[in-house]
N, C-alpha and C. Protein backbone atom coordinates (compact mmCIF):
# COMPACT_ATOMS: atom_id res chain seq x y z
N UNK A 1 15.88 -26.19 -18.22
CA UNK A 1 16.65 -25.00 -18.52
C UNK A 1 15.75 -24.02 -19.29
N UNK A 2 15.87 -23.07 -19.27
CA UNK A 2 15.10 -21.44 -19.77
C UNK A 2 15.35 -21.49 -21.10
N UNK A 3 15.25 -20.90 -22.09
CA UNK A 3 15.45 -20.23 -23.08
C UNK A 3 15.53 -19.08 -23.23
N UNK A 4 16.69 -18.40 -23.81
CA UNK A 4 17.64 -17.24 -23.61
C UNK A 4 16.59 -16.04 -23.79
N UNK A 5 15.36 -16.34 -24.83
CA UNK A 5 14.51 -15.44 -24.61
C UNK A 5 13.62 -15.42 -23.67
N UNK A 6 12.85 -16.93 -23.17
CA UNK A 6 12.06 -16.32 -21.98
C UNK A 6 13.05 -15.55 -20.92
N UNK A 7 14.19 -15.67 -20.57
CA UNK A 7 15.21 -15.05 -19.57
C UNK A 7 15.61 -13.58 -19.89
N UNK A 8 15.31 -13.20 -21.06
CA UNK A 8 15.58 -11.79 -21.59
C UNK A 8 13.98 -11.10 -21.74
N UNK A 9 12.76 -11.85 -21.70
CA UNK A 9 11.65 -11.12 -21.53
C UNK A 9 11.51 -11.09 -20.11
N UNK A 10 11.78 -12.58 -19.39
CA UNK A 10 11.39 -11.91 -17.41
C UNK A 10 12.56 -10.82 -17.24
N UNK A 11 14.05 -10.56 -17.63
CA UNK A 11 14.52 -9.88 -16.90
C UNK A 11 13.89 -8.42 -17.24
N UNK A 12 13.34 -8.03 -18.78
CA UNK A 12 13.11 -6.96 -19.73
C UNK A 12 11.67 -6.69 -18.36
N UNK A 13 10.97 -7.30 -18.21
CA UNK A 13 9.65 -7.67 -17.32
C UNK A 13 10.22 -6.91 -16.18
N UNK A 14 10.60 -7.98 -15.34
CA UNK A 14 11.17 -6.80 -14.14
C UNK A 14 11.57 -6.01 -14.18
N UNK A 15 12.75 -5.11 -14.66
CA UNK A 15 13.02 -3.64 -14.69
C UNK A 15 11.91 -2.65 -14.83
N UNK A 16 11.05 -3.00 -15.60
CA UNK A 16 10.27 -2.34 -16.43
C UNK A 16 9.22 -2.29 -14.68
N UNK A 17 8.96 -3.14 -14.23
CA UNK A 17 8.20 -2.96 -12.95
C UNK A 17 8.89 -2.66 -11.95
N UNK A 18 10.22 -2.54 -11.49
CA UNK A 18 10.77 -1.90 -10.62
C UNK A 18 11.34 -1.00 -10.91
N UNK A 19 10.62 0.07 -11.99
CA UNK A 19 10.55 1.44 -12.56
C UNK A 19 9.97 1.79 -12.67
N UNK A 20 8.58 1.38 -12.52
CA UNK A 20 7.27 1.84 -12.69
C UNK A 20 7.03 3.08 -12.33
N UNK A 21 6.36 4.15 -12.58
CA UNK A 21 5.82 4.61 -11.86
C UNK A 21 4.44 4.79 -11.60
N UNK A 22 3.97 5.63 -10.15
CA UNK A 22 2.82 5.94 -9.83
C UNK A 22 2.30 7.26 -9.75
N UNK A 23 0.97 7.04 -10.20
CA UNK A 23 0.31 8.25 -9.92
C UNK A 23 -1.29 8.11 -9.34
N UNK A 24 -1.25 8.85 -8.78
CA UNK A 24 -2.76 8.73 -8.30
C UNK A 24 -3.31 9.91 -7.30
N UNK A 25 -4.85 9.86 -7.18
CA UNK A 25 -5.54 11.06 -6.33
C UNK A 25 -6.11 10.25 -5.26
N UNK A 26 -5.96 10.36 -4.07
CA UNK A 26 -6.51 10.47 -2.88
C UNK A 26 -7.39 10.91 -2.67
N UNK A 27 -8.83 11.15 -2.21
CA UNK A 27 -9.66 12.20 -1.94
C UNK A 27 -10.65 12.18 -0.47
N UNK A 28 -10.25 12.81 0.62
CA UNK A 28 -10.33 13.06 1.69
C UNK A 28 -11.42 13.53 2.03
N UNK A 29 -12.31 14.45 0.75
CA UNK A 29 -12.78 14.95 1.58
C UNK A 29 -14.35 14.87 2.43
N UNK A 30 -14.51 13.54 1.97
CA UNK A 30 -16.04 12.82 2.63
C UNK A 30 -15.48 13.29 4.38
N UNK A 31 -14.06 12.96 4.82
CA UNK A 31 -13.58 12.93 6.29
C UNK A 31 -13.24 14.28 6.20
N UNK A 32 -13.54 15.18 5.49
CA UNK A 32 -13.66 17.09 6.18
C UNK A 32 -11.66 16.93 5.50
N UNK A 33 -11.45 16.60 5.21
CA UNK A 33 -9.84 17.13 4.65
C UNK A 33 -9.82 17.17 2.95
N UNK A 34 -8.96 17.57 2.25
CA UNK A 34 -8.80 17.71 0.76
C UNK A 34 -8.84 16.63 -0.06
N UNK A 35 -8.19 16.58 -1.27
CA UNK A 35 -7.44 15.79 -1.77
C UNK A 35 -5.83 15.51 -1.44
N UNK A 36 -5.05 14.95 -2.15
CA UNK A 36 -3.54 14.51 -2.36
C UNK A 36 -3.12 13.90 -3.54
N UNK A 37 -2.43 14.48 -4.17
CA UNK A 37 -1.80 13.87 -5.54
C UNK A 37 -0.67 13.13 -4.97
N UNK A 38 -0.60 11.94 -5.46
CA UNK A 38 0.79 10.83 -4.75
C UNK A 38 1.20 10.54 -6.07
N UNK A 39 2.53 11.03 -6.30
CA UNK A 39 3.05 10.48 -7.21
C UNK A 39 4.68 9.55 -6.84
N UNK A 40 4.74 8.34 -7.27
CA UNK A 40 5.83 7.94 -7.03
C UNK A 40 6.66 7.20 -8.38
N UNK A 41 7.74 7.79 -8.48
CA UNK A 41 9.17 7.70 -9.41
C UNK A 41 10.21 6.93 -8.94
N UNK A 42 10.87 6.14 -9.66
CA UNK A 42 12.57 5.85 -9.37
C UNK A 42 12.84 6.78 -8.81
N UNK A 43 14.14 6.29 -8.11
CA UNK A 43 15.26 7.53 -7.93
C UNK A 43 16.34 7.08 -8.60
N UNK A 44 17.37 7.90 -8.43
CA UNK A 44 18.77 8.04 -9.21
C UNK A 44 19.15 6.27 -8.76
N UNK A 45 19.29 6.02 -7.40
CA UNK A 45 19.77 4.98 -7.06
C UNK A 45 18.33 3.31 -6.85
N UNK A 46 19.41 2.26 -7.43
CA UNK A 46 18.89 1.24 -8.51
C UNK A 46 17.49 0.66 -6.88
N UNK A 47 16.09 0.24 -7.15
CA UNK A 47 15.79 -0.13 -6.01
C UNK A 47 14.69 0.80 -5.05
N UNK A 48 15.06 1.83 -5.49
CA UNK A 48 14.89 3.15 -4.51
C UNK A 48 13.35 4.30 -5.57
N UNK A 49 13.07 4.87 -4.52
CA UNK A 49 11.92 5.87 -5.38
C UNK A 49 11.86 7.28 -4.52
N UNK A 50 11.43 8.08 -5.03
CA UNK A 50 10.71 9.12 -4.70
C UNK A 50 9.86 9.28 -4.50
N UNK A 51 8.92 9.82 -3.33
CA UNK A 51 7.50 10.05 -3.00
C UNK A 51 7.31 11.38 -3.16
N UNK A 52 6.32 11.48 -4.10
CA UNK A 52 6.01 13.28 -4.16
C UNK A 52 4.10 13.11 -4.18
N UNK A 53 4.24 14.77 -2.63
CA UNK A 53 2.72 14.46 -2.69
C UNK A 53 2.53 15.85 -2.79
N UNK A 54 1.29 16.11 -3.89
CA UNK A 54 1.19 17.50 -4.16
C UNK A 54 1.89 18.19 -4.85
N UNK A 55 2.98 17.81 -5.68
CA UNK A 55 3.73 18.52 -6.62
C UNK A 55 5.02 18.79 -6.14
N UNK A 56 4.96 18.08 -3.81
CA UNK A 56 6.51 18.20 -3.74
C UNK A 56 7.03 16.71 -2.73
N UNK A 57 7.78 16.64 -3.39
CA UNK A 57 9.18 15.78 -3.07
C UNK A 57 8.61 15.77 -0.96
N UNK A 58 8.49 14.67 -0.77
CA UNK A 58 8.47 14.38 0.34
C UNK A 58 8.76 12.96 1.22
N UNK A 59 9.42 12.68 0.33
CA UNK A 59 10.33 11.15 1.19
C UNK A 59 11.30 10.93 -0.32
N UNK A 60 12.61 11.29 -0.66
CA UNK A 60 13.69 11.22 -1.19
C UNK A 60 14.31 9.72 -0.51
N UNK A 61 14.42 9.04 -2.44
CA UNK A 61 14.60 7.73 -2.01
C UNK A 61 14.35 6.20 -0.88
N UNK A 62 13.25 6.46 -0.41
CA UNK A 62 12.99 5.20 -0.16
C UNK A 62 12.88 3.92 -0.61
N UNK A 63 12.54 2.85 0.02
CA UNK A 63 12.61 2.10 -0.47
C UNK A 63 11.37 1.05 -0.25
N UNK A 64 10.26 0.67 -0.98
CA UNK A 64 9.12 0.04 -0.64
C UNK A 64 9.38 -0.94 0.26
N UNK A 65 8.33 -1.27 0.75
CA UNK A 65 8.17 -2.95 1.91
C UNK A 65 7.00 -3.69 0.85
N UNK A 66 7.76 -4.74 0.51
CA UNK A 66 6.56 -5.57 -0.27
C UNK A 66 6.26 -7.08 0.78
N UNK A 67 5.24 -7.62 1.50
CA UNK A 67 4.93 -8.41 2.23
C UNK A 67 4.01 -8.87 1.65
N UNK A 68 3.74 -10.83 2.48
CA UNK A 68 2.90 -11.50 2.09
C UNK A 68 1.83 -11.27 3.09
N UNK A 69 0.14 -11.40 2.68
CA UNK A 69 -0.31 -11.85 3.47
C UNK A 69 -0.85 -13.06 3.61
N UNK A 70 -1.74 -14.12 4.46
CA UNK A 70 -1.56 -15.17 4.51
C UNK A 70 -2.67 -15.46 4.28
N UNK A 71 -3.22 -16.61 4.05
CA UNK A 71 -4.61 -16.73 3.81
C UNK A 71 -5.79 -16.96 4.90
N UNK A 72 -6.75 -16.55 4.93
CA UNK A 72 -7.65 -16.80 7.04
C UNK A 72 -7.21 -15.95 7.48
N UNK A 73 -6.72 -14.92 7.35
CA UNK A 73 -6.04 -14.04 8.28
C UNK A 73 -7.58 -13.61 9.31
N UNK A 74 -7.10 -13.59 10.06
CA UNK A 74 -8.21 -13.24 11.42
C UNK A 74 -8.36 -11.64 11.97
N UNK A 75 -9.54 -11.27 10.87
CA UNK A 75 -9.68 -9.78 10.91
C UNK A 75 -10.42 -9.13 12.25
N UNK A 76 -10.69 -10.51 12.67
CA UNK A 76 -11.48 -9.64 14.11
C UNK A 76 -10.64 -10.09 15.27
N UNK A 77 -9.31 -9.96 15.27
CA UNK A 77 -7.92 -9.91 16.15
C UNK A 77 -7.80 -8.78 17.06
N UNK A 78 -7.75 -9.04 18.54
CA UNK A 78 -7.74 -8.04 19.16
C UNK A 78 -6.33 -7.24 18.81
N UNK A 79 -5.88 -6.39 19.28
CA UNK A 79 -4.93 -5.86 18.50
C UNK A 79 -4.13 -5.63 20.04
N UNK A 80 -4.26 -6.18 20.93
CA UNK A 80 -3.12 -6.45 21.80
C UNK A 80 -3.36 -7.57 22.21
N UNK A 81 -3.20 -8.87 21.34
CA UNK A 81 -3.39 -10.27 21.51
C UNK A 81 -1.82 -10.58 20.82
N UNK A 82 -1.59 -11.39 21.56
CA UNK A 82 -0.11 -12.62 20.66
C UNK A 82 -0.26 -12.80 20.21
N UNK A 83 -1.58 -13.25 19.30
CA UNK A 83 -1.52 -13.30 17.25
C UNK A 83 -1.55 -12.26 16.65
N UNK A 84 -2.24 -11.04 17.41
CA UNK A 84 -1.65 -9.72 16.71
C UNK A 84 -0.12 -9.76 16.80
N UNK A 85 0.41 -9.78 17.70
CA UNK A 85 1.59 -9.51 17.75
C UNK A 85 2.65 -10.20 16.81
N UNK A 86 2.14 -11.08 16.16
CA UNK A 86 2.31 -12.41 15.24
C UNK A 86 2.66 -11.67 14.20
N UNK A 87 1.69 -11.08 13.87
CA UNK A 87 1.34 -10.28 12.70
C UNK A 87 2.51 -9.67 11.86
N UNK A 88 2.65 -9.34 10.52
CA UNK A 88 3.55 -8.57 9.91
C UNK A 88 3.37 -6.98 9.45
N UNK A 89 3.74 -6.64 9.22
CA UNK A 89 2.83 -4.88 8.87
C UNK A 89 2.12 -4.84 7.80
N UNK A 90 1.82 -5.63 7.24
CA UNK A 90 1.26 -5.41 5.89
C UNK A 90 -0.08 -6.29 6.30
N UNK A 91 -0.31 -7.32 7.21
CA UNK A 91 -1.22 -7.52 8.02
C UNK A 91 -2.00 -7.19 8.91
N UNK A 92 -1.13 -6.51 9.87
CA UNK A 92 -1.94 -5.31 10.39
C UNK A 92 -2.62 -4.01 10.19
N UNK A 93 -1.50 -3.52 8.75
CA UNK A 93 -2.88 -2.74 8.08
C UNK A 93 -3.70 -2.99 7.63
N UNK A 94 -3.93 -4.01 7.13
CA UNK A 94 -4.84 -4.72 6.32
C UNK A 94 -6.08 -4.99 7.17
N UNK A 95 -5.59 -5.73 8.55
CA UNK A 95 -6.93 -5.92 9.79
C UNK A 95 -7.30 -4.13 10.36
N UNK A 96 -6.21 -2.92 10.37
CA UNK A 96 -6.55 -1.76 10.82
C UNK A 96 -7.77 -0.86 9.46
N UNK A 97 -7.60 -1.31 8.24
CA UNK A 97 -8.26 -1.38 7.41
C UNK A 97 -10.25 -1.42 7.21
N UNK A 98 -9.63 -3.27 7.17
CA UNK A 98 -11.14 -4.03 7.62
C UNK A 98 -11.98 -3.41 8.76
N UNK A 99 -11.11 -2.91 9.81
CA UNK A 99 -11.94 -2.72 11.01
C UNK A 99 -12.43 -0.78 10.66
N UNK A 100 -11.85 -0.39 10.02
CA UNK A 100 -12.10 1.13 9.47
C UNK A 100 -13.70 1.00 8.61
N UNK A 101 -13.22 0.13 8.06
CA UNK A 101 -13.92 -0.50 6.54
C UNK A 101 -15.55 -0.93 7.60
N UNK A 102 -15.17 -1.24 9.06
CA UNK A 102 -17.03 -2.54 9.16
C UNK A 102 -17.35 -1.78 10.70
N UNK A 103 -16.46 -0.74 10.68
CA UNK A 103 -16.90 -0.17 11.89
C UNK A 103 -18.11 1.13 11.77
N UNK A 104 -18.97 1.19 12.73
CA UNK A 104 -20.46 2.30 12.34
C UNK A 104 -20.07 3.17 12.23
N UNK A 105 -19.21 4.09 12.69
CA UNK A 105 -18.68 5.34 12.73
C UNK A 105 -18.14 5.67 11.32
N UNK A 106 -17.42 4.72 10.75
CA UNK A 106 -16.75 5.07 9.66
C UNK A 106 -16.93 4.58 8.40
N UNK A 107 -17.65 3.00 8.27
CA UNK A 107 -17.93 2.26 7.30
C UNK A 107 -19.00 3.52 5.86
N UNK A 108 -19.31 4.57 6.62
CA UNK A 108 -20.23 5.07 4.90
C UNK A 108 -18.79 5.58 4.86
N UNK A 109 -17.71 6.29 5.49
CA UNK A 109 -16.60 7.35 4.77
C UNK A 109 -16.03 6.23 4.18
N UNK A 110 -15.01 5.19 5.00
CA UNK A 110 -14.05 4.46 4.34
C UNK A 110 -14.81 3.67 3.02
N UNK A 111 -14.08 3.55 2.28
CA UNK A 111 -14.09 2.24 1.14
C UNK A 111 -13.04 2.11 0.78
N UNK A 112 -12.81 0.67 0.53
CA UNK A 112 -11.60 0.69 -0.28
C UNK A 112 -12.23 -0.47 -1.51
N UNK A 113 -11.07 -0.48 -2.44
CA UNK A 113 -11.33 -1.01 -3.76
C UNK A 113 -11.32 -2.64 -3.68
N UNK A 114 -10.68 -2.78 -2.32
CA UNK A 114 -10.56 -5.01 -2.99
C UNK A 114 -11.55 -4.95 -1.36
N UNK A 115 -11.65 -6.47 -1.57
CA UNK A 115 -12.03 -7.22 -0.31
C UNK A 115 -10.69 -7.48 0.46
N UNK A 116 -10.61 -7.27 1.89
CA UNK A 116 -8.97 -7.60 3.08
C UNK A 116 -8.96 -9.37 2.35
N UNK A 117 -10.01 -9.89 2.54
CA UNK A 117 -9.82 -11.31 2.30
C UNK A 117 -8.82 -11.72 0.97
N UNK A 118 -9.26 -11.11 -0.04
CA UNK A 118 -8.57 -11.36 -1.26
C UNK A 118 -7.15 -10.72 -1.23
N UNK A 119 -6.53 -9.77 -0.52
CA UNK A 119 -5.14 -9.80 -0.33
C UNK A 119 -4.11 -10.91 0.19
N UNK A 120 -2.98 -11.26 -0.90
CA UNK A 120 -2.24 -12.04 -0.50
C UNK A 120 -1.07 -11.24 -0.45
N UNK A 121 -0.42 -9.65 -0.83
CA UNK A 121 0.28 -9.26 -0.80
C UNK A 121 -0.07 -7.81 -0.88
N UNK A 122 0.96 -6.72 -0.02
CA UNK A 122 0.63 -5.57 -0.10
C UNK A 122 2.44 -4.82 -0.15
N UNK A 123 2.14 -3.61 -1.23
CA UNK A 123 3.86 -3.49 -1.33
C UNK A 123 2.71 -1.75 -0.52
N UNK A 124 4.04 -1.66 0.17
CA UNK A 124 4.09 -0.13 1.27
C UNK A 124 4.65 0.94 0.59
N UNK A 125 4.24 2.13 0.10
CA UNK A 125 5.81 3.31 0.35
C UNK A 125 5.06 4.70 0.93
N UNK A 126 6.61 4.62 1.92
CA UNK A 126 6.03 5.72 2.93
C UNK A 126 6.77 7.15 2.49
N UNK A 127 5.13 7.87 2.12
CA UNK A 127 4.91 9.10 2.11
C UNK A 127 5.90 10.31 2.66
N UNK A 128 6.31 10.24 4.19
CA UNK A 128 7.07 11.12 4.09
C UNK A 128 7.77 10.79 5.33
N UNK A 129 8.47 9.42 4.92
CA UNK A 129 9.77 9.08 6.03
C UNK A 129 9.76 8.84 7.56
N UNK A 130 8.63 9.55 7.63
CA UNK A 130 9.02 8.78 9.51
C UNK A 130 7.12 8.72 9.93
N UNK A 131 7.61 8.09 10.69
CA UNK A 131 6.12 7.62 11.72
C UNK A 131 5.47 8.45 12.85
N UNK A 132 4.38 8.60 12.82
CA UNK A 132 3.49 9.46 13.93
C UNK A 132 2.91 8.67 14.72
N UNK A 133 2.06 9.05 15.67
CA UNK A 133 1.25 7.92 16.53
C UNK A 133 -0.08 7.26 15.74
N UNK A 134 -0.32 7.76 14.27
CA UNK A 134 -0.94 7.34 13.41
C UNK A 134 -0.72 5.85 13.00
N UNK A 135 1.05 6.14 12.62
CA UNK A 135 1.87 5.12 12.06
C UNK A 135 1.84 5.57 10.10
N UNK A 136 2.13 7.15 10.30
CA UNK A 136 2.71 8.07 9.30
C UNK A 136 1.52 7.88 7.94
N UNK A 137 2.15 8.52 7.11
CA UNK A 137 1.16 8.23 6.09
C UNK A 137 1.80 6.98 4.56
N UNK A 138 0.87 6.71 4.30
CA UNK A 138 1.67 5.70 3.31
C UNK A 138 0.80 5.02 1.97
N UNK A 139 1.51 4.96 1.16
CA UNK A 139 0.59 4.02 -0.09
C UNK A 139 0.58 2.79 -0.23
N UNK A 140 -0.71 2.28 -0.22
CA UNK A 140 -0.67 0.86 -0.18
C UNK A 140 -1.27 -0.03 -1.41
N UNK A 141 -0.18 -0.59 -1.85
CA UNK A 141 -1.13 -1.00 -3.42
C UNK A 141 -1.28 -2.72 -2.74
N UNK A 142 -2.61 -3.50 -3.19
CA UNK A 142 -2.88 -4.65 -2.53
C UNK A 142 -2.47 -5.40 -3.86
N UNK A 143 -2.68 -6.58 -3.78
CA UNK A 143 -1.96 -7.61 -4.59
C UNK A 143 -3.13 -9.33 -4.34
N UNK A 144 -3.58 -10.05 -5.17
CA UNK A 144 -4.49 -10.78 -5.52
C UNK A 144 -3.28 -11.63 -5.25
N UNK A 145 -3.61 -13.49 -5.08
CA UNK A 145 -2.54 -14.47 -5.35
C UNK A 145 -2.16 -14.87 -6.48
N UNK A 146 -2.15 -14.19 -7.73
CA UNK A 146 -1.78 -14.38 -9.21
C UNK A 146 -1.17 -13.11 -9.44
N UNK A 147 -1.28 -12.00 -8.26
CA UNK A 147 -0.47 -10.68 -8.38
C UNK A 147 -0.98 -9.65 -8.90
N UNK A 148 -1.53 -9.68 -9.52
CA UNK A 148 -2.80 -8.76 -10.26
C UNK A 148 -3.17 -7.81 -8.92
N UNK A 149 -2.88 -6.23 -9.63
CA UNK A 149 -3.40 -5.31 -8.26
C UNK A 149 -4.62 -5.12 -8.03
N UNK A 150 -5.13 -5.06 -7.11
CA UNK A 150 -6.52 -4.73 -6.70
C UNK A 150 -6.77 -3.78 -6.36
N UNK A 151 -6.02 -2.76 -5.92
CA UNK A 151 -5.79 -1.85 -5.95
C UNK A 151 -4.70 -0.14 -5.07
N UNK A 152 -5.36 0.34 -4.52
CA UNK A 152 -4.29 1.31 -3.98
C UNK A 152 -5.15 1.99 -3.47
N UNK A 153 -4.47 2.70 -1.83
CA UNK A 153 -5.37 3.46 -0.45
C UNK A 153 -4.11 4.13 -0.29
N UNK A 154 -4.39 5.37 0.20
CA UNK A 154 -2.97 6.30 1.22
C UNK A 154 -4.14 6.26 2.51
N UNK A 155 -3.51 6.03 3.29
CA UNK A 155 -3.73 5.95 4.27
C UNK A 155 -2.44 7.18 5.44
N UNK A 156 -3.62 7.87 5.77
CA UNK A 156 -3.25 8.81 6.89
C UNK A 156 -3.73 8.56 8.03
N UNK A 157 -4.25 8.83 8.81
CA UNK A 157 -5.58 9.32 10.25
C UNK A 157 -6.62 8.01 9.65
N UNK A 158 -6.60 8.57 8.18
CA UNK A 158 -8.13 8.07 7.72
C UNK A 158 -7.34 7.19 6.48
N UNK A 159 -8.32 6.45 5.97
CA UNK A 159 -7.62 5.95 4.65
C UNK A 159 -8.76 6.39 3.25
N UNK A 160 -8.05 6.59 2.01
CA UNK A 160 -9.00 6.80 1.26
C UNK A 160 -8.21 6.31 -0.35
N UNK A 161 -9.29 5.94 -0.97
CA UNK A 161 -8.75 5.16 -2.05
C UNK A 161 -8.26 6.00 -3.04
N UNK A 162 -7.04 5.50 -3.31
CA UNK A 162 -6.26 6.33 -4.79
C UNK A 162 -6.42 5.80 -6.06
N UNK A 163 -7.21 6.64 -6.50
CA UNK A 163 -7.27 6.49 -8.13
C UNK A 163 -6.66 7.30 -9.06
């Protein structure tokens, strides 16, 4: 059984992280585009946030996707194979990532802050509500297996690390 205080510091714990907020800069422009200020807030309703990029409001109340990823994940997966298809979304960005990340064309623009390998979890929130043939724009904060962030990418066209 718990003790009434460890149960009043995890619950004090969680709120406090599913209120968090974010802030951070994007910066595009090694790939010929700008910056982006991503800031994300609660919203009124319990669960839910606001995405504001640039100083405006552009996805009202959503709600993050937090997924596991698995360990071995197989980054050199064709991407119309049945283990792609296996895949969860937070996996497949992660391999659409890696392959951004080790491909000649793009490997000096992209970087990102962790190794794909060391992700065991990635929480999503999308930027501004619906999907393009991109697969929209979105923030992705990665997650270590002790939970500890590694860090955070918005990913558009291109992906670029938010600090």
């Amino acid at each position: 059984m718990k003790s009434p205080v460890f149960v009043a510091l995890t619950l004090g714990l969680l709120t406090t992280i599913s209120h968090a907020e974010i802030s951070c800069v994007a910066d595009f422009s090694a790939l010929g585009q700008g910056s982006m200020t991503v800031e994300i807030k609660p919203a009124a309703q319990e669960g839910r946030f606001d995405a504001i990029v640039n100083g405006r409001t552009t996805h009202a109340g959503m709600q993050p996707v937090d997924e596991t990823v698995r360990p071995g994940l197989n980054f050199a997966v064709d991407s119309y194979s049945s283990e792609f298809k296996q895949f969860n979304s937070a996996e497949r960005s992660l391999v659409h990532l890696h392959s951004l990340s080790e491909t000649p064309a793009t490997r000096d623009l992209i970087k990102l802050p962790f190794a794909p390998a060391d992700v065991r979890r990635i929480k999503t929130f999308d930027l501004i509500g619906k999907t393009d043939k991109f697969g929209g724009q979105v923030l992705m904060e990665a997650f270590d297996e002790r939970g500890a962030s590694l860090g955070k990418v918005v990913r558009r066209v291109f992906v670029a690390i938010c600090r």
